[in-house]
PDB file of N, CA and C in Angstrom:
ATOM      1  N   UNK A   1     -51.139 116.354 211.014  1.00  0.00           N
ATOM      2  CA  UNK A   1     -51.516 114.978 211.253  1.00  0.00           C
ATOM      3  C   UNK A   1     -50.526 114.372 212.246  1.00  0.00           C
ATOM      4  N   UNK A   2     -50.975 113.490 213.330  1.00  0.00           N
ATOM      5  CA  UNK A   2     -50.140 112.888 214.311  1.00  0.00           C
ATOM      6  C   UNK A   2     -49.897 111.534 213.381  1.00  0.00           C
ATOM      7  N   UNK A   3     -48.492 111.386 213.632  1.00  0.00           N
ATOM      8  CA  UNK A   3     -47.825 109.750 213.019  1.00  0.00           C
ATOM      9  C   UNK A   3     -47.674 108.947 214.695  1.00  0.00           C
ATOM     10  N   UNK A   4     -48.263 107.713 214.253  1.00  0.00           N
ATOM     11  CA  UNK A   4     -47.553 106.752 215.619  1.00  0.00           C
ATOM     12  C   UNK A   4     -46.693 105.733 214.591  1.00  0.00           C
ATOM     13  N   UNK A   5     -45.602 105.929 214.792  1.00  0.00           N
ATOM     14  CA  UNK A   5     -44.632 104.675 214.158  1.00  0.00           C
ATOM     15  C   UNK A   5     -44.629 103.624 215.181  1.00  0.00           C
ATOM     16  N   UNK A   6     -43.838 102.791 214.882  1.00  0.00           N
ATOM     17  CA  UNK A   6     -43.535 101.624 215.830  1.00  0.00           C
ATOM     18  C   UNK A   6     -42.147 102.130 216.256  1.00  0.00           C
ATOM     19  N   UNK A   7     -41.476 101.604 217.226  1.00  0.00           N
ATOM     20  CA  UNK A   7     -40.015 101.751 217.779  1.00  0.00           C
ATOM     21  C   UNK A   7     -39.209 101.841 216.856  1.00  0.00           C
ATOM     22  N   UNK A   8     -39.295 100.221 215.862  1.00  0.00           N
ATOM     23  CA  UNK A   8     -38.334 100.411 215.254  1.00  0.00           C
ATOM     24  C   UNK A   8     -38.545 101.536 213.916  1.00  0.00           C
ATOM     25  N   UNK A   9     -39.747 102.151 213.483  1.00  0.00           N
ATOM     26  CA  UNK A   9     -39.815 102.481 212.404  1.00  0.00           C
ATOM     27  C   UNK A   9     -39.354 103.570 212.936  1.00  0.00           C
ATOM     28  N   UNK A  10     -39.509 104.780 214.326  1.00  0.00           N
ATOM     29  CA  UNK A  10     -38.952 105.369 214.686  1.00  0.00           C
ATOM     30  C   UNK A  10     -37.679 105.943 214.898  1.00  0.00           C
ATOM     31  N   UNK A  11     -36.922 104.779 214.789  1.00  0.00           N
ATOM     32  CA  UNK A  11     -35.529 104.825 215.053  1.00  0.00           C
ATOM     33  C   UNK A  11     -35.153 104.906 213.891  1.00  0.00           C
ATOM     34  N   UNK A  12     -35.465 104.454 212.675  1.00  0.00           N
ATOM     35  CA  UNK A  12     -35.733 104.406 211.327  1.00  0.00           C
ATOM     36  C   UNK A  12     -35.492 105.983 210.764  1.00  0.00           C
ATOM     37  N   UNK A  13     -36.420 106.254 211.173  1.00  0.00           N
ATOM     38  CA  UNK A  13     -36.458 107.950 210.810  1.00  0.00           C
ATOM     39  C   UNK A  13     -35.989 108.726 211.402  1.00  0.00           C
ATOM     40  N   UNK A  14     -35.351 108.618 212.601  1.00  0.00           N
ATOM     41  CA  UNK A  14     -34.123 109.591 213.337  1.00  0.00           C
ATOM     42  C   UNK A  14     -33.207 109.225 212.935  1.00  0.00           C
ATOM     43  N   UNK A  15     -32.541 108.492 212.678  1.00  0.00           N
ATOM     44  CA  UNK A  15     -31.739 108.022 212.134  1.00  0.00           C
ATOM     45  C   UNK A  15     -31.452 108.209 210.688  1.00  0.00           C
ATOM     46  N   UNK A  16     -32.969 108.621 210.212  1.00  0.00           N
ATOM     47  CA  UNK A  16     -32.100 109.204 208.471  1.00  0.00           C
ATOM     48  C   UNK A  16     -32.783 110.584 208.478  1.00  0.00           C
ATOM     49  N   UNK A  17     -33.046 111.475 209.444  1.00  0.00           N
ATOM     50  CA  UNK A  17     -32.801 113.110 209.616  1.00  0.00           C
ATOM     51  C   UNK A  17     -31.583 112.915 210.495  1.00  0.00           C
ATOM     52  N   UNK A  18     -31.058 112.347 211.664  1.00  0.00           N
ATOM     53  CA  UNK A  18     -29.875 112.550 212.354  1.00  0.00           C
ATOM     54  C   UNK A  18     -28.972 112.356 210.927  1.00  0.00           C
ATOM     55  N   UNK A  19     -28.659 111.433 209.670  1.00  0.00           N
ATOM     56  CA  UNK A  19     -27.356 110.959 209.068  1.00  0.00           C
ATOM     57  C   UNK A  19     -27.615 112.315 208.182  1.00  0.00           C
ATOM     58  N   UNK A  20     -28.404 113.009 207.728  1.00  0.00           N
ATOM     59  CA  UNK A  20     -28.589 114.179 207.196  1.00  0.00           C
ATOM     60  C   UNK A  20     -28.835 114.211 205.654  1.00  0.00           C
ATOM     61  N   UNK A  21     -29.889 112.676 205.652  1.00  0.00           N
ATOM     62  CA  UNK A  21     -30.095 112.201 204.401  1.00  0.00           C
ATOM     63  C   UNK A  21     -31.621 113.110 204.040  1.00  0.00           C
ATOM     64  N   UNK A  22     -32.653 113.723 205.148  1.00  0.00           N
ATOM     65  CA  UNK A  22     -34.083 114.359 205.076  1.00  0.00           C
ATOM     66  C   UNK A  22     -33.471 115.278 206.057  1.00  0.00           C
ATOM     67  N   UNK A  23     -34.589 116.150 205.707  1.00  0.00           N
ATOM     68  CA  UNK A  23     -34.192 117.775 207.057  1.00  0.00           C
ATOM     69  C   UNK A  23     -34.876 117.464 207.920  1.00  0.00           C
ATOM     70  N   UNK A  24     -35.942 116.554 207.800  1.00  0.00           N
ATOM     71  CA  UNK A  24     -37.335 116.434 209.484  1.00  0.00           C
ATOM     72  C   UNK A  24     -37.756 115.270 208.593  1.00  0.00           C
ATOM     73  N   UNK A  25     -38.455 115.016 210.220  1.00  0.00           N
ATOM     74  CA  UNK A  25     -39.292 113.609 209.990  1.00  0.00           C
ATOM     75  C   UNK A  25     -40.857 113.838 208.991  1.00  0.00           C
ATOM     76  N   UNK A  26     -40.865 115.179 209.048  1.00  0.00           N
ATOM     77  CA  UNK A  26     -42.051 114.660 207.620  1.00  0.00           C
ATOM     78  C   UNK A  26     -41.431 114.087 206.611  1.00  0.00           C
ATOM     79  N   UNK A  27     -40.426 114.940 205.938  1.00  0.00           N
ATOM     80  CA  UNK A  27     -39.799 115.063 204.778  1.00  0.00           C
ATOM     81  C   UNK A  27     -39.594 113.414 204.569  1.00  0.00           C
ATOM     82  N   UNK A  28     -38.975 112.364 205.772  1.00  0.00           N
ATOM     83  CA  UNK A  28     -38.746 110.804 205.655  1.00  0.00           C
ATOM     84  C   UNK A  28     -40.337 110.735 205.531  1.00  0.00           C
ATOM     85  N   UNK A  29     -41.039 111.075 206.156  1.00  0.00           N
ATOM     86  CA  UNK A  29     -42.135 110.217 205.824  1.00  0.00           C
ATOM     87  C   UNK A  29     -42.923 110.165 204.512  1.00  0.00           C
ATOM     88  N   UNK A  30     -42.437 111.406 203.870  1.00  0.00           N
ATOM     89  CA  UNK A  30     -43.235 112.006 202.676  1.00  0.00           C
ATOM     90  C   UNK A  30     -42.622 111.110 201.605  1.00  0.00           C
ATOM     91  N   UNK A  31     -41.523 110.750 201.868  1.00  0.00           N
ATOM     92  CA  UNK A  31     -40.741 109.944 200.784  1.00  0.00           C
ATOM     93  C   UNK A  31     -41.329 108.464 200.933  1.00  0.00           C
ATOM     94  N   UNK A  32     -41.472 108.060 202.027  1.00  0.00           N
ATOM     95  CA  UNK A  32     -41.963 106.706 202.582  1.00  0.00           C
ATOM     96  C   UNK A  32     -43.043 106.779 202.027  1.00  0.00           C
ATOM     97  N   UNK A  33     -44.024 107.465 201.748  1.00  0.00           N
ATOM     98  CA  UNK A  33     -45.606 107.836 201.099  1.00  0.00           C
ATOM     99  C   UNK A  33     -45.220 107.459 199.559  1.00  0.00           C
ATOM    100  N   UNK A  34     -44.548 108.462 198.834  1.00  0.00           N
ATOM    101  CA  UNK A  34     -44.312 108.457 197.594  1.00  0.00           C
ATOM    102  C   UNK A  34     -43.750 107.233 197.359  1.00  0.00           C
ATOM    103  N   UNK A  35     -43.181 106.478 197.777  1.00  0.00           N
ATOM    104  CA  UNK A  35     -42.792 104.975 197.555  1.00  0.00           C
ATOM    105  C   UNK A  35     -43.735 104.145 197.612  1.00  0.00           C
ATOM    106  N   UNK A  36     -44.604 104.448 198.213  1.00  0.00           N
ATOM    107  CA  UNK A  36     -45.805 103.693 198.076  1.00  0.00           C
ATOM    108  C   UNK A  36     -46.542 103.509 197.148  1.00  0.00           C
ATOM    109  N   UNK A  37     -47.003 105.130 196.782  1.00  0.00           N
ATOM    110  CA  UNK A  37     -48.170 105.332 195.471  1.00  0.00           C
ATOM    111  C   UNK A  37     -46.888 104.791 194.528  1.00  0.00           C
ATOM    112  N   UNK A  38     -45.406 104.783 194.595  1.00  0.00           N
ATOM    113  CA  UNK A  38     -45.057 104.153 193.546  1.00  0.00           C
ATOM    114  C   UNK A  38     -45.226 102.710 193.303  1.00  0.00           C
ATOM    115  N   UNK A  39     -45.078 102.147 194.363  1.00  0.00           N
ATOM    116  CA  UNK A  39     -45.254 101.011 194.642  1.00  0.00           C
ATOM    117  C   UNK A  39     -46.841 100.198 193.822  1.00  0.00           C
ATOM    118  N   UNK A  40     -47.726 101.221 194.167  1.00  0.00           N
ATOM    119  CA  UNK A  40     -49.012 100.777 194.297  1.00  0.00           C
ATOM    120  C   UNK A  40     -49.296 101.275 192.483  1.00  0.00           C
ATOM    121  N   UNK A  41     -48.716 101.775 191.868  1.00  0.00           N
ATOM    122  CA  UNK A  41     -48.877 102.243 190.822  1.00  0.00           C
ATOM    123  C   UNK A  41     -48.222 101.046 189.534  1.00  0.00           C
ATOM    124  N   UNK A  42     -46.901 100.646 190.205  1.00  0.00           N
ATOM    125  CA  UNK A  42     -46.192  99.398 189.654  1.00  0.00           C
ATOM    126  C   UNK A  42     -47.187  98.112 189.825  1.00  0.00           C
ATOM    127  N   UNK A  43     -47.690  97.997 190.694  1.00  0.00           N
ATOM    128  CA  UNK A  43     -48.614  96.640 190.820  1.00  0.00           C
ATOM    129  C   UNK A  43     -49.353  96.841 190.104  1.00  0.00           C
ATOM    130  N   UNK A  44     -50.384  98.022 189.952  1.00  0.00           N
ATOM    131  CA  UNK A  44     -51.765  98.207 188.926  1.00  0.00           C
ATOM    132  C   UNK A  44     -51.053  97.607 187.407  1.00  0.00           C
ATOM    133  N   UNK A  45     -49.256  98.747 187.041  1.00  0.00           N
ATOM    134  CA  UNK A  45     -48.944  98.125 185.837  1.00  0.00           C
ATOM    135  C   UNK A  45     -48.667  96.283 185.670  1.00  0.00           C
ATOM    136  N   UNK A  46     -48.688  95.790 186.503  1.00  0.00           N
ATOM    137  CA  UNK A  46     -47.943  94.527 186.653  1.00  0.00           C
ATOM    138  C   UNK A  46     -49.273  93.409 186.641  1.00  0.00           C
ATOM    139  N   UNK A  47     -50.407  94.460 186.908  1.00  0.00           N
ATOM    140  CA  UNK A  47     -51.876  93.573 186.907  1.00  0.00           C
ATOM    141  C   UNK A  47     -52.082  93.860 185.722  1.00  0.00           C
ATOM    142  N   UNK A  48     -52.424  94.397 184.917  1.00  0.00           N
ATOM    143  CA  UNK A  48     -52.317  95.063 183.569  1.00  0.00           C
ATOM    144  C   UNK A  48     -51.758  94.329 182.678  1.00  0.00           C
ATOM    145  N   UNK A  49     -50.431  94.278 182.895  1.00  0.00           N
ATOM    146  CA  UNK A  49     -49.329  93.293 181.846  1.00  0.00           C
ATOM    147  C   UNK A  49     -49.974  91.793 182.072  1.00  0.00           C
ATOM    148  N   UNK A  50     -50.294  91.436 183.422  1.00  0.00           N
ATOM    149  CA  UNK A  50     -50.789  89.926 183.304  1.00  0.00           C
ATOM    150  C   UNK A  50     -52.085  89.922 182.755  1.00  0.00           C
ATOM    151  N   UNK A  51     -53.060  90.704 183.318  1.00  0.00           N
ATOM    152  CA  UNK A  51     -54.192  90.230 182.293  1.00  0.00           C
ATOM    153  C   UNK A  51     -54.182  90.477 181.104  1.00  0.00           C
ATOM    154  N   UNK A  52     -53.266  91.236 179.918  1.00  0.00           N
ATOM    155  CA  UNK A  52     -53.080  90.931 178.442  1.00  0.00           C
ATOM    156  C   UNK A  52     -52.355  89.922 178.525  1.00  0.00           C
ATOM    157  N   UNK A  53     -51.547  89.768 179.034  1.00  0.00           N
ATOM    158  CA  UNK A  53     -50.560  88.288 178.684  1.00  0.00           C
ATOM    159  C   UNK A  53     -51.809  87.051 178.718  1.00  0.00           C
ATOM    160  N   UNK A  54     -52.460  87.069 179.903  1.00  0.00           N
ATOM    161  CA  UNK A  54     -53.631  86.373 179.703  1.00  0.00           C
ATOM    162  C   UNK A  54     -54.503  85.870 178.937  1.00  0.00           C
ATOM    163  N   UNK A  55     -54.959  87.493 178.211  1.00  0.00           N
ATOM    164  CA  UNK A  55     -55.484  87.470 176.737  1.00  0.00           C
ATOM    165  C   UNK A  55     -55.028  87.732 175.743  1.00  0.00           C
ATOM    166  N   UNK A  56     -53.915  87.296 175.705  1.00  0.00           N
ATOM    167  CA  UNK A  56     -53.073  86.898 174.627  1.00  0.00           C
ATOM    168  C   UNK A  56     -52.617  88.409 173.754  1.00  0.00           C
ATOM    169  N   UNK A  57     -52.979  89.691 174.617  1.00  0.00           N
ATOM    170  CA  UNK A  57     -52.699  90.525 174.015  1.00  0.00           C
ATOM    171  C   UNK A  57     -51.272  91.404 174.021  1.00  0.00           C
ATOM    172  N   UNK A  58     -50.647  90.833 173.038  1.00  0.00           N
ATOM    173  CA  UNK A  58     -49.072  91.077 173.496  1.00  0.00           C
ATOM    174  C   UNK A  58     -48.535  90.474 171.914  1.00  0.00           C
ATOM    175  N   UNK A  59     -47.483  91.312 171.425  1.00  0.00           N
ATOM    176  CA  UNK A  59     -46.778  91.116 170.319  1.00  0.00           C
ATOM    177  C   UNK A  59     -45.382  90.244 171.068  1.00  0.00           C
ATOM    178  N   UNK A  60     -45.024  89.413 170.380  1.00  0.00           N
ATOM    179  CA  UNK A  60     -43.894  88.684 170.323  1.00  0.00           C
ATOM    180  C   UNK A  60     -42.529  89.077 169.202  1.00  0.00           C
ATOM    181  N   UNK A  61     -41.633  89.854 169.991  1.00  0.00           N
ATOM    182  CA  UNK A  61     -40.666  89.763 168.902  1.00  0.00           C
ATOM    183  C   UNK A  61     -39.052  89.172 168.992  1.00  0.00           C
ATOM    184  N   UNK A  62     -38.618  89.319 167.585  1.00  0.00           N
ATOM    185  CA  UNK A  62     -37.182  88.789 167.631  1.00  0.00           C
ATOM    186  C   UNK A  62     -36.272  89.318 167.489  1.00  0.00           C
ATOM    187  N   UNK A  63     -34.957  89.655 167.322  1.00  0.00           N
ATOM    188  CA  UNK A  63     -33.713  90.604 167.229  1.00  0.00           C
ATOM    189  C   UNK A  63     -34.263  91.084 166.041  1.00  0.00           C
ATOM    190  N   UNK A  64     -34.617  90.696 164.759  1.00  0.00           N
ATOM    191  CA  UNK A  64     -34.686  91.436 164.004  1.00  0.00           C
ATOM    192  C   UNK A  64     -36.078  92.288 163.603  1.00  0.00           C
ATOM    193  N   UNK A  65     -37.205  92.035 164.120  1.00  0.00           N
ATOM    194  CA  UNK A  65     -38.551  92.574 164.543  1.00  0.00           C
ATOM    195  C   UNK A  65     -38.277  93.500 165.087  1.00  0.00           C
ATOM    196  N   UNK A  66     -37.640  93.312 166.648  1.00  0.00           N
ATOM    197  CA  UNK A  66     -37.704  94.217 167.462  1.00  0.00           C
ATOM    198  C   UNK A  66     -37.176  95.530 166.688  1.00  0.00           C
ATOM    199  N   UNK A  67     -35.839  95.369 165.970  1.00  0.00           N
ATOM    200  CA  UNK A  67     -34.611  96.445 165.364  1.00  0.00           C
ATOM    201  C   UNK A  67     -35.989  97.342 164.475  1.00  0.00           C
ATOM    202  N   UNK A  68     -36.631  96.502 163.745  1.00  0.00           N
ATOM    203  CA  UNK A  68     -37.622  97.107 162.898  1.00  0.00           C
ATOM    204  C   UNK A  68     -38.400  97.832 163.457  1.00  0.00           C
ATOM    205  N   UNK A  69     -38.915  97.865 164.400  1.00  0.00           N
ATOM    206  CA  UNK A  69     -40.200  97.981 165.037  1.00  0.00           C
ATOM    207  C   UNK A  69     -39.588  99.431 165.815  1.00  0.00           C
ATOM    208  N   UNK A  70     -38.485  99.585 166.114  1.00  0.00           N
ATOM    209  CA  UNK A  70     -38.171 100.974 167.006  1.00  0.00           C
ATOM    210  C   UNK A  70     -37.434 102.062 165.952  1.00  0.00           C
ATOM    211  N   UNK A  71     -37.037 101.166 164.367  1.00  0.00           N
ATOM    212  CA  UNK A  71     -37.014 101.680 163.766  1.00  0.00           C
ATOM    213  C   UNK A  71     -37.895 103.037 163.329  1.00  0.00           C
ATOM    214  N   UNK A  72     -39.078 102.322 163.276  1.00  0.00           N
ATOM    215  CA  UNK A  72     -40.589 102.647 162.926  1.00  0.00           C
ATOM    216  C   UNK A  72     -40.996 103.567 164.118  1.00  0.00           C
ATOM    217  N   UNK A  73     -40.211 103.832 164.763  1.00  0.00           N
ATOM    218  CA  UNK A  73     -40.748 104.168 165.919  1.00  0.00           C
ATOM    219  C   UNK A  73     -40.004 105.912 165.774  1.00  0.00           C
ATOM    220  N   UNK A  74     -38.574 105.594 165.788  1.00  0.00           N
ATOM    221  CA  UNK A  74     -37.702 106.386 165.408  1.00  0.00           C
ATOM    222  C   UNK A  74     -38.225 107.683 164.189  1.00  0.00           C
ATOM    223  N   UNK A  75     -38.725 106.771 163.182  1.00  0.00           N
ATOM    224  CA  UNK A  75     -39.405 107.668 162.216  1.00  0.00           C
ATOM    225  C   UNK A  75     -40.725 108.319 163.286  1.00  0.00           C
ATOM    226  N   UNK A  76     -41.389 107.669 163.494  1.00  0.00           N
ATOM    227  CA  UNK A  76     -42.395 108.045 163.996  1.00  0.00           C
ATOM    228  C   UNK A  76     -42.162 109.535 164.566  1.00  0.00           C
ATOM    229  N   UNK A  77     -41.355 109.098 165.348  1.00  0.00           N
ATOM    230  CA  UNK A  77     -41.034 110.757 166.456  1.00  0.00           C
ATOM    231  C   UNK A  77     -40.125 111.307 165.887  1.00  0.00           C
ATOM    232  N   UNK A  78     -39.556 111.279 164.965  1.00  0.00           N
ATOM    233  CA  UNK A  78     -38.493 112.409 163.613  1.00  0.00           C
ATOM    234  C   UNK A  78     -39.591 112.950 163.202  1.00  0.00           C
ATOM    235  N   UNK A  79     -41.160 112.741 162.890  1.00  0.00           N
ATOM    236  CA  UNK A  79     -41.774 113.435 161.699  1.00  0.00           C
ATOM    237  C   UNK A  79     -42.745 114.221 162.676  1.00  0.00           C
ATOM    238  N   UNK A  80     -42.661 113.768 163.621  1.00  0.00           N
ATOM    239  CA  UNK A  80     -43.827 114.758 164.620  1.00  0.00           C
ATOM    240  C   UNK A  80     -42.939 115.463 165.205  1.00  0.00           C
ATOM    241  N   UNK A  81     -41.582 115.678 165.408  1.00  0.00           N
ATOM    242  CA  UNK A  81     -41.015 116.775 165.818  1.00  0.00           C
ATOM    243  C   UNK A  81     -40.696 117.483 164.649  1.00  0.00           C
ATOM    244  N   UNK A  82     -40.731 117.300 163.186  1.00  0.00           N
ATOM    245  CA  UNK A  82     -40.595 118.451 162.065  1.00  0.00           C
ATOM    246  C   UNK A  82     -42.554 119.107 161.757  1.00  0.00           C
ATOM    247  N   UNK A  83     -43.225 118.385 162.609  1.00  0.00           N
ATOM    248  CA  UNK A  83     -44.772 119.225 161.970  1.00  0.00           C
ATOM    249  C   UNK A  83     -44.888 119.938 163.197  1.00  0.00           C
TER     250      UNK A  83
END
Protein backbone atom coordinates (compact mmCIF):
# COMPACT_ATOMS: atom_id res chain seq x y z
CA UNK A 1 0.00 0.00 0.00
CA UNK A 2 1.35 3.60 -0.91
CA UNK A 3 1.12 6.11 2.34
CA UNK A 4 0.99 9.98 1.40
CA UNK A 5 1.67 11.66 4.81
CA UNK A 6 1.76 15.30 5.07
CA UNK A 7 5.37 17.02 5.61
CA UNK A 8 4.99 17.26 8.89
CA UNK A 9 3.64 13.76 9.59
CA UNK A 10 6.63 12.71 7.52
CA UNK A 11 9.18 14.16 9.40
CA UNK A 12 7.28 12.59 12.22
CA UNK A 13 8.18 9.21 11.16
CA UNK A 14 11.82 9.68 10.13
CA UNK A 15 12.43 10.94 12.89
CA UNK A 16 11.19 8.04 15.11
CA UNK A 17 12.97 5.20 12.70
CA UNK A 18 16.11 7.74 12.49
CA UNK A 19 15.95 8.01 16.91
CA UNK A 20 15.74 4.10 16.67
CA UNK A 21 12.48 3.98 18.49
CA UNK A 22 10.68 1.57 15.03
CA UNK A 23 13.04 -0.30 12.47
CA UNK A 24 10.97 1.29 9.18
CA UNK A 25 8.32 3.42 8.48
CA UNK A 26 5.69 0.70 8.37
CA UNK A 27 6.45 -0.53 11.72
CA UNK A 28 5.62 3.70 12.91
CA UNK A 29 2.78 3.47 10.97
CA UNK A 30 1.46 0.14 12.20
CA UNK A 31 1.64 1.49 15.69
CA UNK A 32 -0.10 4.80 14.56
CA UNK A 33 -3.01 2.24 13.23
CA UNK A 34 -3.16 0.27 16.46
CA UNK A 35 -3.65 3.51 18.39
CA UNK A 36 -6.38 4.12 16.61
CA UNK A 37 -8.52 0.88 16.73
CA UNK A 38 -7.46 1.64 20.35
CA UNK A 39 -8.65 4.75 20.32
CA UNK A 40 -11.82 3.87 18.46
CA UNK A 41 -12.46 0.94 20.75
CA UNK A 42 -12.21 3.36 24.02
CA UNK A 43 -14.92 5.66 22.53
CA UNK A 44 -17.41 2.65 21.68
CA UNK A 45 -16.53 1.84 25.69
CA UNK A 46 -17.12 5.48 26.70
CA UNK A 47 -20.53 5.46 24.49
CA UNK A 48 -21.55 2.44 26.33
CA UNK A 49 -20.78 3.76 29.90
CA UNK A 50 -22.91 6.94 28.92
CA UNK A 51 -25.82 5.37 27.62
CA UNK A 52 -26.22 3.11 30.98
CA UNK A 53 -25.42 6.03 33.04
CA UNK A 54 -28.29 7.40 31.03
CA UNK A 55 -30.44 4.56 31.88
CA UNK A 56 -29.71 4.55 35.05
CA UNK A 57 -27.96 1.32 34.68
CA UNK A 58 -25.09 1.46 37.03
CA UNK A 59 -24.61 0.38 40.76
CA UNK A 60 -23.52 3.09 43.15
CA UNK A 61 -21.09 2.25 45.79
CA UNK A 62 -19.38 3.26 49.07
CA UNK A 63 -15.99 2.37 50.87
CA UNK A 64 -17.69 -0.17 52.51
CA UNK A 65 -19.93 -1.77 49.51
CA UNK A 66 -17.28 -1.46 47.32
CA UNK A 67 -14.69 -3.63 50.06
CA UNK A 68 -17.74 -6.14 49.98
CA UNK A 69 -18.44 -6.41 46.60
CA UNK A 70 -14.63 -7.42 45.42
CA UNK A 71 -14.74 -9.36 48.35
CA UNK A 72 -17.40 -11.44 46.62
CA UNK A 73 -15.57 -11.23 43.81
CA UNK A 74 -12.36 -12.61 45.33
CA UNK A 75 -14.40 -15.68 46.38
CA UNK A 76 -15.80 -15.81 43.18
CA UNK A 77 -12.44 -16.51 41.32
CA UNK A 78 -10.86 -18.70 44.47
CA UNK A 79 -13.72 -21.30 43.72
CA UNK A 80 -13.48 -21.42 39.92
CA UNK A 81 -9.84 -21.82 40.06
CA UNK A 82 -10.27 -25.00 42.66
CA UNK A 83 -13.19 -26.69 40.08
Amino acid sequence: MSQSLSPENEAYVDGQVAGGLFASRDEVIDAGVALLRKREALVQRLQESRRQLDNGEFVDFDDDSLSAHFEKLKAKAAARSQS
